[in-house]
C-alpha atoms as a PDB file:
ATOM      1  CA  UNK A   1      86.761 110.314-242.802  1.00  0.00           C
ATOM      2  CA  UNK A   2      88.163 111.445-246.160  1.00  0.00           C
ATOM      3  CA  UNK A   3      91.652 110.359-245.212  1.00  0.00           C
ATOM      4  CA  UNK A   4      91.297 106.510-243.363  1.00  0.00           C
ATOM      5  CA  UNK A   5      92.819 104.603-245.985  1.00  0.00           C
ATOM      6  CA  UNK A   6      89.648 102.297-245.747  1.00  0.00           C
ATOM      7  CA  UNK A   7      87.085 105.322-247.291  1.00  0.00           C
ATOM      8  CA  UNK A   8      90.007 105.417-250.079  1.00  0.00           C
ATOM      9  CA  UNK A   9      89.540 101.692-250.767  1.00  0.00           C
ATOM     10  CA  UNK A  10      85.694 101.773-250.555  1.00  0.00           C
ATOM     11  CA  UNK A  11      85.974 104.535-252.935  1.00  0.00           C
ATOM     12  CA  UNK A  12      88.726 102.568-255.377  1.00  0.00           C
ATOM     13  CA  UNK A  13      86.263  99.691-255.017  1.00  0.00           C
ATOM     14  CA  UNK A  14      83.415 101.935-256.818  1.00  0.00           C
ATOM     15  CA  UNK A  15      85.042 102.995-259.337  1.00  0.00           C
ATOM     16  CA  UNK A  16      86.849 100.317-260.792  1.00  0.00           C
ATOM     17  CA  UNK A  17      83.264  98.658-260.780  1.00  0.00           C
ATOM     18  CA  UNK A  18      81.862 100.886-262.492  1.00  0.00           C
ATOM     19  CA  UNK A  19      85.101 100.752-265.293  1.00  0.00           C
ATOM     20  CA  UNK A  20      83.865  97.052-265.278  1.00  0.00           C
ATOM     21  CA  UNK A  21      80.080  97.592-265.685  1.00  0.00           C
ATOM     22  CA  UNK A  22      80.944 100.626-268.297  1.00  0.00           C
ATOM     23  CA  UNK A  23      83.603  98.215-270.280  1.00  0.00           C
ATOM     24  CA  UNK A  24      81.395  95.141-270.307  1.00  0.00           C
ATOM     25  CA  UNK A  25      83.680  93.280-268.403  1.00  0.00           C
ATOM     26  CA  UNK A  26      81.180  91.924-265.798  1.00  0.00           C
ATOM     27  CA  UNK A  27      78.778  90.962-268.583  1.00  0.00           C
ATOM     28  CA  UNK A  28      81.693  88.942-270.193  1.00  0.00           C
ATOM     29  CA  UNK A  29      82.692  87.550-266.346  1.00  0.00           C
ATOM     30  CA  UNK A  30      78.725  86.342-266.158  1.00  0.00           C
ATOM     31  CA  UNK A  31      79.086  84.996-269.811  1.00  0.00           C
ATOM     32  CA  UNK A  32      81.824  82.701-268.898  1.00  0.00           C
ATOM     33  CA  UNK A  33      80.139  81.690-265.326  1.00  0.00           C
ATOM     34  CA  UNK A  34      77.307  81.117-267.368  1.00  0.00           C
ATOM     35  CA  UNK A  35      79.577  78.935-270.132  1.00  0.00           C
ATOM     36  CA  UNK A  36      81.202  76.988-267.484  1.00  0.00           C
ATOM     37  CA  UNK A  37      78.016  76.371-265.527  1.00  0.00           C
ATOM     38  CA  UNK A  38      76.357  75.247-269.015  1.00  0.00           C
ATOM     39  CA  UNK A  39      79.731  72.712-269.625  1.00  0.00           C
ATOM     40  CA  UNK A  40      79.565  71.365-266.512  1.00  0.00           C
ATOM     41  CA  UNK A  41      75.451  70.794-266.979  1.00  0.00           C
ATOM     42  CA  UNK A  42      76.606  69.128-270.264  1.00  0.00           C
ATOM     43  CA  UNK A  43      79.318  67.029-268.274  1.00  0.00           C
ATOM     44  CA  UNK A  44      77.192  65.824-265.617  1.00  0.00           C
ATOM     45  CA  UNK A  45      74.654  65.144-268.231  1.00  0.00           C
ATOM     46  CA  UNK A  46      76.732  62.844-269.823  1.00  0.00           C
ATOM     47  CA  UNK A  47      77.869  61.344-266.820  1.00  0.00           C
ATOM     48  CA  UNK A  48      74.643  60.232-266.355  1.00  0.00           C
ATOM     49  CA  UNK A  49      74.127  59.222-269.956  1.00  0.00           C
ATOM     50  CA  UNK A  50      77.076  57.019-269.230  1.00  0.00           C
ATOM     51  CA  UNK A  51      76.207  56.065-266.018  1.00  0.00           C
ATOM     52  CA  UNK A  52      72.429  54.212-267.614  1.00  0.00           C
ATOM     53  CA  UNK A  53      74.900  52.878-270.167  1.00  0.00           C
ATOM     54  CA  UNK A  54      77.075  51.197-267.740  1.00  0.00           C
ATOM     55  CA  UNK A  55      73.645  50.274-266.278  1.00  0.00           C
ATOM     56  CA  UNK A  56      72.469  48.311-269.133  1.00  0.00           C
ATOM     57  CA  UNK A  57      75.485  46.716-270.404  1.00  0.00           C
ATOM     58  CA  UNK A  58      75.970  45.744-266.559  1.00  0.00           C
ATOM     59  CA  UNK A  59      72.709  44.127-266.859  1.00  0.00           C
ATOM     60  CA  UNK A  60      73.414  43.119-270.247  1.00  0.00           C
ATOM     61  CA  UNK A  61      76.595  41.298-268.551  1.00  0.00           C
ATOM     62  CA  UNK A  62      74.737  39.771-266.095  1.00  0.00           C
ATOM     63  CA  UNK A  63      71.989  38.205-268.071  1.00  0.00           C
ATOM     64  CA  UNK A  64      74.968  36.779-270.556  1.00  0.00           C
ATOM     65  CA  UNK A  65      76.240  35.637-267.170  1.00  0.00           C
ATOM     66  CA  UNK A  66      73.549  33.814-265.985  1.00  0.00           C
ATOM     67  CA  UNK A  67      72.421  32.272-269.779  1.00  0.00           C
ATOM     68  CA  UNK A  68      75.987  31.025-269.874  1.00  0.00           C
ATOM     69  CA  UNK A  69      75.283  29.452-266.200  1.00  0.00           C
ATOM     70  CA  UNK A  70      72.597  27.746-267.630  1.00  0.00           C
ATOM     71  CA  UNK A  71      74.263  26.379-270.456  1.00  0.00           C
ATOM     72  CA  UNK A  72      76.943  25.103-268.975  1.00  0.00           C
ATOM     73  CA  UNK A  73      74.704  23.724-266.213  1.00  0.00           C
ATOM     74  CA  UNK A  74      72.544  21.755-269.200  1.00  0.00           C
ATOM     75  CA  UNK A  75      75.993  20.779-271.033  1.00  0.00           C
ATOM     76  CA  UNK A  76      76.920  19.166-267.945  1.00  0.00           C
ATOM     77  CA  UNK A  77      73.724  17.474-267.054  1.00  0.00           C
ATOM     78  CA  UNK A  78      73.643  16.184-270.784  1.00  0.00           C
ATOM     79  CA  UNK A  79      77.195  14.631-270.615  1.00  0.00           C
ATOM     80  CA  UNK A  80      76.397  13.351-267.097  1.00  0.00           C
ATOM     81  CA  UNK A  81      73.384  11.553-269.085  1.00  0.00           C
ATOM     82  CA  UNK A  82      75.157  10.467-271.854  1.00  0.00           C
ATOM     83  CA  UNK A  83      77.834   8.899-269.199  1.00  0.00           C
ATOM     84  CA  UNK A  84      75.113   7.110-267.459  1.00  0.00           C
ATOM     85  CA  UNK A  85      73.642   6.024-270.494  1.00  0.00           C
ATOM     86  CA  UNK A  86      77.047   5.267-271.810  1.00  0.00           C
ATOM     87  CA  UNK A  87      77.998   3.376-268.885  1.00  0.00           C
ATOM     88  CA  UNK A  88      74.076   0.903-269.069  1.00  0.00           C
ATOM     89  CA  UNK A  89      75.427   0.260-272.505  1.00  0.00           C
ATOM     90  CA  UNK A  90      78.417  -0.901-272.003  1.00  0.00           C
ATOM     91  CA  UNK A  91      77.344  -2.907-268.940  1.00  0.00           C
ATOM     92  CA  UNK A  92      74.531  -4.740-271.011  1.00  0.00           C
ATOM     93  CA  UNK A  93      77.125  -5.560-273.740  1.00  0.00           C
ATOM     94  CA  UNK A  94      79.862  -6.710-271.359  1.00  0.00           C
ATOM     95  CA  UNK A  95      76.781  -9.235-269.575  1.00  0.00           C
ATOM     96  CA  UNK A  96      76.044  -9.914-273.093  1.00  0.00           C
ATOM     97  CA  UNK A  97      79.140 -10.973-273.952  1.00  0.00           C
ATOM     98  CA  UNK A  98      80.188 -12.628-270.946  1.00  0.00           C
ATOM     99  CA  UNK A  99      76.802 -14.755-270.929  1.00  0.00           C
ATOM    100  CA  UNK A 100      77.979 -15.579-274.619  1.00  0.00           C
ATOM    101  CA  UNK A 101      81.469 -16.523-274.041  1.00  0.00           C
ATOM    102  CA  UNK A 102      80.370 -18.658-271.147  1.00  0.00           C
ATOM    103  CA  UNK A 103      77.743 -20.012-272.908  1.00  0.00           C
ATOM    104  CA  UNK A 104      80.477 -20.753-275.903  1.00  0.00           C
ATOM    105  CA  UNK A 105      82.988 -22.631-272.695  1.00  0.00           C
ATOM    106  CA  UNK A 106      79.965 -24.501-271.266  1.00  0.00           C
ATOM    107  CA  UNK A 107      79.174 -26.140-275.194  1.00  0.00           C
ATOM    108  CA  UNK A 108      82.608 -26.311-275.487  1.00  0.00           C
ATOM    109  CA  UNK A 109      83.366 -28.549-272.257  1.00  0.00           C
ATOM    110  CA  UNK A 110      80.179 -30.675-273.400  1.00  0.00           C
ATOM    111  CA  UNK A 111      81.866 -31.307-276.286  1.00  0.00           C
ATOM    112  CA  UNK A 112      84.776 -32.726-274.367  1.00  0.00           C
ATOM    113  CA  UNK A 113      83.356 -34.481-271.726  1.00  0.00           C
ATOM    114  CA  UNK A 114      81.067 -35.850-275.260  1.00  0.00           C
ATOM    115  CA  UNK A 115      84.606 -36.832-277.133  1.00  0.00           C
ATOM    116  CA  UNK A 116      86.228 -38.168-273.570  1.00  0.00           C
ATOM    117  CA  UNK A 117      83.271 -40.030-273.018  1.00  0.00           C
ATOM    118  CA  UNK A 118      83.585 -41.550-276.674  1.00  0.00           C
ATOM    119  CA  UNK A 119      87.035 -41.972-276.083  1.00  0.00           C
ATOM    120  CA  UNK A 120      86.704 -44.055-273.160  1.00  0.00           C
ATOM    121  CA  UNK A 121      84.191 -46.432-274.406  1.00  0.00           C
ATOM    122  CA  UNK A 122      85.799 -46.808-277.749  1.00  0.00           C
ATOM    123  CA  UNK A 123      89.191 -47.401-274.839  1.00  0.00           C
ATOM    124  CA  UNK A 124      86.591 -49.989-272.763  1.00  0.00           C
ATOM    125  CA  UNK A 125      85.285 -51.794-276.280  1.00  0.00           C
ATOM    126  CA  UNK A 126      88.813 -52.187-277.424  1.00  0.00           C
ATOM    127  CA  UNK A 127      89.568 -53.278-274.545  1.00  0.00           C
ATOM    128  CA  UNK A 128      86.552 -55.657-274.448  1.00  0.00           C
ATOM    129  CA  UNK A 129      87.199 -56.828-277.902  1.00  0.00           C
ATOM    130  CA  UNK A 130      90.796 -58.055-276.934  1.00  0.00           C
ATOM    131  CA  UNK A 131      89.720 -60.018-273.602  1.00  0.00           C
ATOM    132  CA  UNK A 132      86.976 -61.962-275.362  1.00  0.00           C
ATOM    133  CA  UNK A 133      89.486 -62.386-278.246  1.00  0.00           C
ATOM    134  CA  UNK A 134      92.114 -63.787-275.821  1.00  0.00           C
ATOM    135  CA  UNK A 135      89.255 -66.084-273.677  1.00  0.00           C
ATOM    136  CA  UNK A 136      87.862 -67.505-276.920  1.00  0.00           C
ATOM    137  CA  UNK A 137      91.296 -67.907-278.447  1.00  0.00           C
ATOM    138  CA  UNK A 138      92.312 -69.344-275.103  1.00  0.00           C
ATOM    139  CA  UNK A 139      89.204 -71.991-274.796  1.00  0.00           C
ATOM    140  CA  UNK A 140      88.512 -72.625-278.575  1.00  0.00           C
ATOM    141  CA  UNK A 141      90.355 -74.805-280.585  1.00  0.00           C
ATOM    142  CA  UNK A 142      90.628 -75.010-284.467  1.00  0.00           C
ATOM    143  CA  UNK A 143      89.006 -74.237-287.477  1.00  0.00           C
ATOM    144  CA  UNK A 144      85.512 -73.854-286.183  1.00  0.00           C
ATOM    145  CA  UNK A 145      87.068 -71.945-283.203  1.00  0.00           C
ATOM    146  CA  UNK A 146      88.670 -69.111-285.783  1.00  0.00           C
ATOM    147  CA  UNK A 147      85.270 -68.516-287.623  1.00  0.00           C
ATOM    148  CA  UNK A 148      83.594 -68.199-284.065  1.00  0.00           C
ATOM    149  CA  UNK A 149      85.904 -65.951-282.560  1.00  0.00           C
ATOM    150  CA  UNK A 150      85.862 -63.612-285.437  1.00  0.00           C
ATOM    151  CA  UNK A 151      81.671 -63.640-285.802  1.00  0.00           C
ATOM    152  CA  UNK A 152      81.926 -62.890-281.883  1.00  0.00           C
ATOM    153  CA  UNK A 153      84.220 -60.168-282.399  1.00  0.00           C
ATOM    154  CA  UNK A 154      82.350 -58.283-284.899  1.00  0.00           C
ATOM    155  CA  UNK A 155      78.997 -59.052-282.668  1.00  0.00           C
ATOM    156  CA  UNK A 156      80.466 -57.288-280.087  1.00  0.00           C
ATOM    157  CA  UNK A 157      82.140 -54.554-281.850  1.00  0.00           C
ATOM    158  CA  UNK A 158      78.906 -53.493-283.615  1.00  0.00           C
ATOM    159  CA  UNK A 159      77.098 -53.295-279.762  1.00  0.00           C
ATOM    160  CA  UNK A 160      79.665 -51.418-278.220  1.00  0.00           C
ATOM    161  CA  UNK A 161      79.865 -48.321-280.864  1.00  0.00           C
END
């Protein structure tokens, strides 16, 4: 039993743990287990501090998100307004002015069919004036036929105008 080469390692095994134990070298193995368990507890720790952080500017993000949604949603109603209300404007001011400008044509055309109708009787009384000239020069003779013809004339010139 002495000589298996396994009693030799069990008894190898002893003593260089008890060189460890003796030289502190198992309480400075359990110090830095203990160091590194401690960082790691401080990593994850942060990683979770970081994690709500991401959390809440996620959220943060999202509510931005959303308030911009609704801006942009009221912008666009309000210029869709202001385009319809844009839009009654200018149709009331083009009927305005169209009802004006026709209104403007219509006295306009009175006028003219006023003047034409002017024309044409002032035309007919001219007219008038030189036929009954030409008849009463025609069947009146003389002196007394010149006076008459021009008191006829102006007779009838003053009802026609």
């Amino acid at each position: 039993m002495f000589m298996t080469p396994e009693f030799w390692v069990a008894v190898s095994f002893v003593i260089f743990m008890g060189i460890v134990v003796k030289t502190g070298a198992f309480g400075g193995l359990t110090k830095s287990l203990d160091d590194r368990a401690k960082r790691i507890q401080q990593e994850l720790d942060d990683a979770r501090a970081l994690h709500e952080e991401a959390k809440r500017v996620l959220a943060d993000y999202q509510k931005r998100r959303v308030e911009a949604e609704q801006e942009a949603a009221a912008i666009v109603q309000a210029a869709k307004e202001e385009a319809q209300r844009f839009a009654a404007e200018s149709e009331a001011k083009l009927k305005d002015f169209v009802t004006r400008r026709t209104a403007l044509a219509e006295q306009r055309i009175a006028q003219a069919e006023q003047q034409a109708s002017n024309d044409v009787r002032a035309a007919a009384a001219d007219a008038a004036i030189k036929a009954s000239e030409d008849i009463l020069r025609a069947s009146v003779k003389g002196g007394k036929a010149d006076a008459l013809v021009e008191s006829g004339l102006k007779d009838v010139r003053a009802r026609l105008n």
